[in-house]
PDB file of N, CA and C in Angstrom:
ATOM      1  N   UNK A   1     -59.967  33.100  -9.691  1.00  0.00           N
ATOM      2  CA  UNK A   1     -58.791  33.870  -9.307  1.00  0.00           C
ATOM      3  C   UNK A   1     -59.165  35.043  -8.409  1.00  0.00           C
ATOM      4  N   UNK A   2     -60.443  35.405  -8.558  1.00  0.00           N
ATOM      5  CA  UNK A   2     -60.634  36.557  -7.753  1.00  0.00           C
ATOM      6  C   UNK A   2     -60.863  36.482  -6.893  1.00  0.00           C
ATOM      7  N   UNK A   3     -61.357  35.552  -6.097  1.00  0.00           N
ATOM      8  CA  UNK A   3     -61.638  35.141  -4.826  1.00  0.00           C
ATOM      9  C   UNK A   3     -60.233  34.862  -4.290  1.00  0.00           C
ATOM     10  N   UNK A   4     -59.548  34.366  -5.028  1.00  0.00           N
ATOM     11  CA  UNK A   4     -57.894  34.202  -4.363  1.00  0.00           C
ATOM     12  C   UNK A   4     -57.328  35.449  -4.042  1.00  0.00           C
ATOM     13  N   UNK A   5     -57.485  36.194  -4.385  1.00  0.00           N
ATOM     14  CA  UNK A   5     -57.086  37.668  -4.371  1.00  0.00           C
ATOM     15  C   UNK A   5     -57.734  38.355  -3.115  1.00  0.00           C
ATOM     16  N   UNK A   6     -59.272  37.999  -3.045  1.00  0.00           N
ATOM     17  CA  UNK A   6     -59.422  38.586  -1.739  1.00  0.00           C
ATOM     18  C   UNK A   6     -59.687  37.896  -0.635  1.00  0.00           C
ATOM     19  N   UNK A   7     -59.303  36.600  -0.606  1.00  0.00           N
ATOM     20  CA  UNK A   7     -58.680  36.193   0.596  1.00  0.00           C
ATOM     21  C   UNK A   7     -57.134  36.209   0.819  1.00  0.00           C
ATOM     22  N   UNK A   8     -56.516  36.850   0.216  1.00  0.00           N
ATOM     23  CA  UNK A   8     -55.211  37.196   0.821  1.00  0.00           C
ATOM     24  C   UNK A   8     -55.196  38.570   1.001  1.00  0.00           C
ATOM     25  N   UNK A   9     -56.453  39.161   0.785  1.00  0.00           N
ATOM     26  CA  UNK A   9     -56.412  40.545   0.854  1.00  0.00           C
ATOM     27  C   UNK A   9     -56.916  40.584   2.589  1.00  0.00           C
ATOM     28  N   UNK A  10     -57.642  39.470   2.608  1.00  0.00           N
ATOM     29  CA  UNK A  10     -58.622  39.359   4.238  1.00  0.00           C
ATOM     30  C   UNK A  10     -57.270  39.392   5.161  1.00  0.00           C
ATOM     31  N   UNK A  11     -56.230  38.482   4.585  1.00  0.00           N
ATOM     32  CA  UNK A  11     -55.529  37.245   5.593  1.00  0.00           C
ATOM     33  C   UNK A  11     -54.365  38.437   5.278  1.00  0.00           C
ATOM     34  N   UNK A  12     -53.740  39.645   4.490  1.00  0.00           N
ATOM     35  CA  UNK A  12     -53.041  40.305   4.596  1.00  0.00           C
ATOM     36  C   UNK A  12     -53.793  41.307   5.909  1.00  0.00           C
ATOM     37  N   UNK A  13     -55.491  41.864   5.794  1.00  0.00           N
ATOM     38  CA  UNK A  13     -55.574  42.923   6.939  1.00  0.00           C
ATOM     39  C   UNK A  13     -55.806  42.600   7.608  1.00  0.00           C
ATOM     40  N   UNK A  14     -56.243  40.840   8.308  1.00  0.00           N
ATOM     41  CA  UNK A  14     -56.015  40.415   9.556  1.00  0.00           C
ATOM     42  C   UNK A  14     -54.329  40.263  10.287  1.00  0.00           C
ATOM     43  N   UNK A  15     -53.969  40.187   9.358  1.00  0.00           N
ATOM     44  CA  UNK A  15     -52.217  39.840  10.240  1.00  0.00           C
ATOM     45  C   UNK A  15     -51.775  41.934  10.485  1.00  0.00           C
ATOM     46  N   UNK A  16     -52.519  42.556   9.398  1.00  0.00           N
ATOM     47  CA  UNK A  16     -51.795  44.022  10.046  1.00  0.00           C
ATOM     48  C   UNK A  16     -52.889  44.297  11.192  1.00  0.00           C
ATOM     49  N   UNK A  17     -53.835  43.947  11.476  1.00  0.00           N
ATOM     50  CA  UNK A  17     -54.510  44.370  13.091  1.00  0.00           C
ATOM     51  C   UNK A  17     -54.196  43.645  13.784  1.00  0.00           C
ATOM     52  N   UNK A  18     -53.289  42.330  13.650  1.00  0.00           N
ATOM     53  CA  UNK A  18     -52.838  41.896  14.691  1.00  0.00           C
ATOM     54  C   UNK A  18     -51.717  42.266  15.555  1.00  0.00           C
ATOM     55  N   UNK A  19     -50.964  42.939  13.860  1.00  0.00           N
ATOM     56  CA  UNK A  19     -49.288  43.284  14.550  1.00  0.00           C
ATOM     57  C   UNK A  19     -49.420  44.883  15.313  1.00  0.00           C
ATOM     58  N   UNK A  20     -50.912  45.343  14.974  1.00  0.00           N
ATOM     59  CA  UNK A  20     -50.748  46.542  15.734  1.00  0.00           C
ATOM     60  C   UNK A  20     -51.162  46.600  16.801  1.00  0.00           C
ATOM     61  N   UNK A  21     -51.795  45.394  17.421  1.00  0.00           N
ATOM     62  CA  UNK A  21     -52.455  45.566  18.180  1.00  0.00           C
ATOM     63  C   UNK A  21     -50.949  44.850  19.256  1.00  0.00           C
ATOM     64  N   UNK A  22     -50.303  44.229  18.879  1.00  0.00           N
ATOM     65  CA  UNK A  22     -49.156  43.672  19.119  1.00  0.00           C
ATOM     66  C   UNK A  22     -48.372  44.907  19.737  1.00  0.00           C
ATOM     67  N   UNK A  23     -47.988  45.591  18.701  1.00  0.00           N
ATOM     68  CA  UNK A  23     -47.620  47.067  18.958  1.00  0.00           C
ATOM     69  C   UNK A  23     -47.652  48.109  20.370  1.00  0.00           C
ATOM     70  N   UNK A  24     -49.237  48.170  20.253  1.00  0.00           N
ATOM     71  CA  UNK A  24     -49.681  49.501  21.220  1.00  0.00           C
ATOM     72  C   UNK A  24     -49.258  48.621  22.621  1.00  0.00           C
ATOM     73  N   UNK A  25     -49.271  47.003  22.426  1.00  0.00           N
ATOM     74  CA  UNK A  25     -49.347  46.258  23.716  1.00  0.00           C
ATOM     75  C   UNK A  25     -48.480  46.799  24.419  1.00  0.00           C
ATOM     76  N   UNK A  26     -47.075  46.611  23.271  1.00  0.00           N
ATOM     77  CA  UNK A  26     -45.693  46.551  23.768  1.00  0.00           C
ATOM     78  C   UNK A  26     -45.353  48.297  24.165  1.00  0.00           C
ATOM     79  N   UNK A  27     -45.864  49.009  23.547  1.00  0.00           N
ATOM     80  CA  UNK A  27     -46.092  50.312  23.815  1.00  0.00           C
ATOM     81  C   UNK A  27     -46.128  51.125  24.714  1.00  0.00           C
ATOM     82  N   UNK A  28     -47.598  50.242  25.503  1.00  0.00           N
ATOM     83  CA  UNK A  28     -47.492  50.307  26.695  1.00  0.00           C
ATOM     84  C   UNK A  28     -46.656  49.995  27.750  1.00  0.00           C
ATOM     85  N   UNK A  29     -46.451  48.580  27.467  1.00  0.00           N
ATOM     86  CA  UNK A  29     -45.539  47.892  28.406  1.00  0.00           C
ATOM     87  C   UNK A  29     -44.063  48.821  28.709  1.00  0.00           C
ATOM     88  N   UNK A  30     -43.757  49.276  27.678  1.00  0.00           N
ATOM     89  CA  UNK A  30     -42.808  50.414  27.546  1.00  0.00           C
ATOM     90  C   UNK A  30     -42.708  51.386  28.786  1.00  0.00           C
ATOM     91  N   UNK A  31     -44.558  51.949  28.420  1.00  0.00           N
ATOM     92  CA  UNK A  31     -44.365  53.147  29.092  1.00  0.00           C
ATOM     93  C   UNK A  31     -44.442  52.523  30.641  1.00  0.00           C
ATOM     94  N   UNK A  32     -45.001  51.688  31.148  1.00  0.00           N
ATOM     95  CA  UNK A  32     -44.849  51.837  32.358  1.00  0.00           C
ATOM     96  C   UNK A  32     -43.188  51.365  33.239  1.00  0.00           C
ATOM     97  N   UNK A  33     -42.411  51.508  32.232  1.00  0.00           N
ATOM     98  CA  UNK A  33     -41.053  51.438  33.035  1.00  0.00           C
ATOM     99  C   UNK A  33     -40.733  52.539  34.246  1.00  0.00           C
ATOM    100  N   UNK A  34     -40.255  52.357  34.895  1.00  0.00           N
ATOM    101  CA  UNK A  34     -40.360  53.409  36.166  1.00  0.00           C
ATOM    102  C   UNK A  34     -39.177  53.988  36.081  1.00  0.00           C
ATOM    103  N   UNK A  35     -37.940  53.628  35.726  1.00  0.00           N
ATOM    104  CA  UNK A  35     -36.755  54.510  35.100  1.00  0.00           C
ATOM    105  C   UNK A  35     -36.066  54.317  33.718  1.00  0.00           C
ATOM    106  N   UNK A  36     -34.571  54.207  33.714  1.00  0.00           N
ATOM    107  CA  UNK A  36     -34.119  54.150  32.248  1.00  0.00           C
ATOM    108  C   UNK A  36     -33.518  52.702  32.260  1.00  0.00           C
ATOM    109  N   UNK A  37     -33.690  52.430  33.723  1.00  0.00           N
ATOM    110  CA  UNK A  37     -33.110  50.781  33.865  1.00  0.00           C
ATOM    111  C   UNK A  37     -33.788  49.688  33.061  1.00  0.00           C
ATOM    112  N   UNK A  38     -34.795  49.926  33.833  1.00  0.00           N
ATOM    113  CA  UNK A  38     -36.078  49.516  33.618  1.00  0.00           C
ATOM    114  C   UNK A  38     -36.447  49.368  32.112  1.00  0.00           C
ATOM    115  N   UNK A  39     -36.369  50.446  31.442  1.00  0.00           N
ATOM    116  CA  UNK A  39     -36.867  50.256  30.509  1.00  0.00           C
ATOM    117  C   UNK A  39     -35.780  50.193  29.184  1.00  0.00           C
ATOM    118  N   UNK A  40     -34.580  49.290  30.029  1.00  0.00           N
ATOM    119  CA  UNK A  40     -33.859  49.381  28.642  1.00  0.00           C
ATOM    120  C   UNK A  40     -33.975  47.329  29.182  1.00  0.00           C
ATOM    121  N   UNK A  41     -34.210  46.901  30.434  1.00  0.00           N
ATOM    122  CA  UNK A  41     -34.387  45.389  30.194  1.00  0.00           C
ATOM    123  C   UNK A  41     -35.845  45.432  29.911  1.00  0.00           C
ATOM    124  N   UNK A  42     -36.606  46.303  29.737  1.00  0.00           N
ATOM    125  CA  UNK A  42     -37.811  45.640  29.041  1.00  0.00           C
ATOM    126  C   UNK A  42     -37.937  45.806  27.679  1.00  0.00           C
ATOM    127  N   UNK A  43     -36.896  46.814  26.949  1.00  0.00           N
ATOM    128  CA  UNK A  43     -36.363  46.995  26.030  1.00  0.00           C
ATOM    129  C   UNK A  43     -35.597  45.442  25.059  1.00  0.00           C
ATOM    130  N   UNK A  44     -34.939  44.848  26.061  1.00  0.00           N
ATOM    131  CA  UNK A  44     -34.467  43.711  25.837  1.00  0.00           C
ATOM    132  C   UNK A  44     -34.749  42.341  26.057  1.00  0.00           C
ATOM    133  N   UNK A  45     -36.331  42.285  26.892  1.00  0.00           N
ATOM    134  CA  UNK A  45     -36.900  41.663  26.772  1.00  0.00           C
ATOM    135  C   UNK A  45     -37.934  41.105  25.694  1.00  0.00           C
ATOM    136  N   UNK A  46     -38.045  42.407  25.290  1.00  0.00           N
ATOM    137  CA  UNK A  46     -38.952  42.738  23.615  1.00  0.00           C
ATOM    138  C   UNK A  46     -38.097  41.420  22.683  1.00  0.00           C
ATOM    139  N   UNK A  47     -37.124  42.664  22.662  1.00  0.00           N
ATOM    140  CA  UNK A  47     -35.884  41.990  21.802  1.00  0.00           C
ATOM    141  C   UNK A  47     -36.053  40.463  21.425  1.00  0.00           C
ATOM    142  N   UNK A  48     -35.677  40.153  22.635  1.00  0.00           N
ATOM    143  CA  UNK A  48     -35.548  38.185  23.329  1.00  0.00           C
ATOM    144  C   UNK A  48     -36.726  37.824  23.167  1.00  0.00           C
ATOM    145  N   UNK A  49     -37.692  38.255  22.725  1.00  0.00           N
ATOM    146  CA  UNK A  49     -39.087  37.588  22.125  1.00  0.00           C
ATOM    147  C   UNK A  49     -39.449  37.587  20.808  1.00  0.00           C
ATOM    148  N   UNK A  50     -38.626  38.693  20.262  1.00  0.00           N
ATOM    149  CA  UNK A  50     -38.988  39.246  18.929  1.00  0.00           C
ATOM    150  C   UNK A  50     -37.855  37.903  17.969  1.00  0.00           C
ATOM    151  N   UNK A  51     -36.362  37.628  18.574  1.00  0.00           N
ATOM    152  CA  UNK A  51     -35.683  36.671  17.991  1.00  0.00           C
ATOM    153  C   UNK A  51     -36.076  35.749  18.167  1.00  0.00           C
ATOM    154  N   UNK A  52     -36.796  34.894  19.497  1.00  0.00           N
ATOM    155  CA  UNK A  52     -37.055  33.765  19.895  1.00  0.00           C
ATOM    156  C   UNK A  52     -37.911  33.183  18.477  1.00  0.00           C
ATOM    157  N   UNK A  53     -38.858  34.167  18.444  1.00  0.00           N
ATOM    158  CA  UNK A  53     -40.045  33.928  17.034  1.00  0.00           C
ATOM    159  C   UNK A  53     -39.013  33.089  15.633  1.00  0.00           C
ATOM    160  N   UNK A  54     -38.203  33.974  15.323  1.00  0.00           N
ATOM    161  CA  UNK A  54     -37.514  33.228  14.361  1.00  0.00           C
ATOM    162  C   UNK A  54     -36.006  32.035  14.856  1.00  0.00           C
TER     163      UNK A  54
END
């Protein structure tokens, strides 16, 4: 049982460095919008990727 325990402990802190690294991506991608246009369709491009998933 204990070994079950810490491989979901592995496979829980591999999926949170993934989603952060996911994160800072989109973060960025953010910041380089050049106005408020800009960054409300990349805003909604997020979006339209984030639903597509489910």
């Amino acid at each position: 049982m204990n070994s079950i325990f810490k491989t979901l402990q592995q496979v829980i802190l591999i999926k949170k460095e993934k989603n952060s690294k996911v994160l800072n991506r989109d973060e960025l991608y953010l910041a380089g919008s050049a106005d408020l246009f800009d960054l409300e369709r990349r805003q909604k491009e997020l979006d339209t990727r984030f639903t597509r998933k489910f």
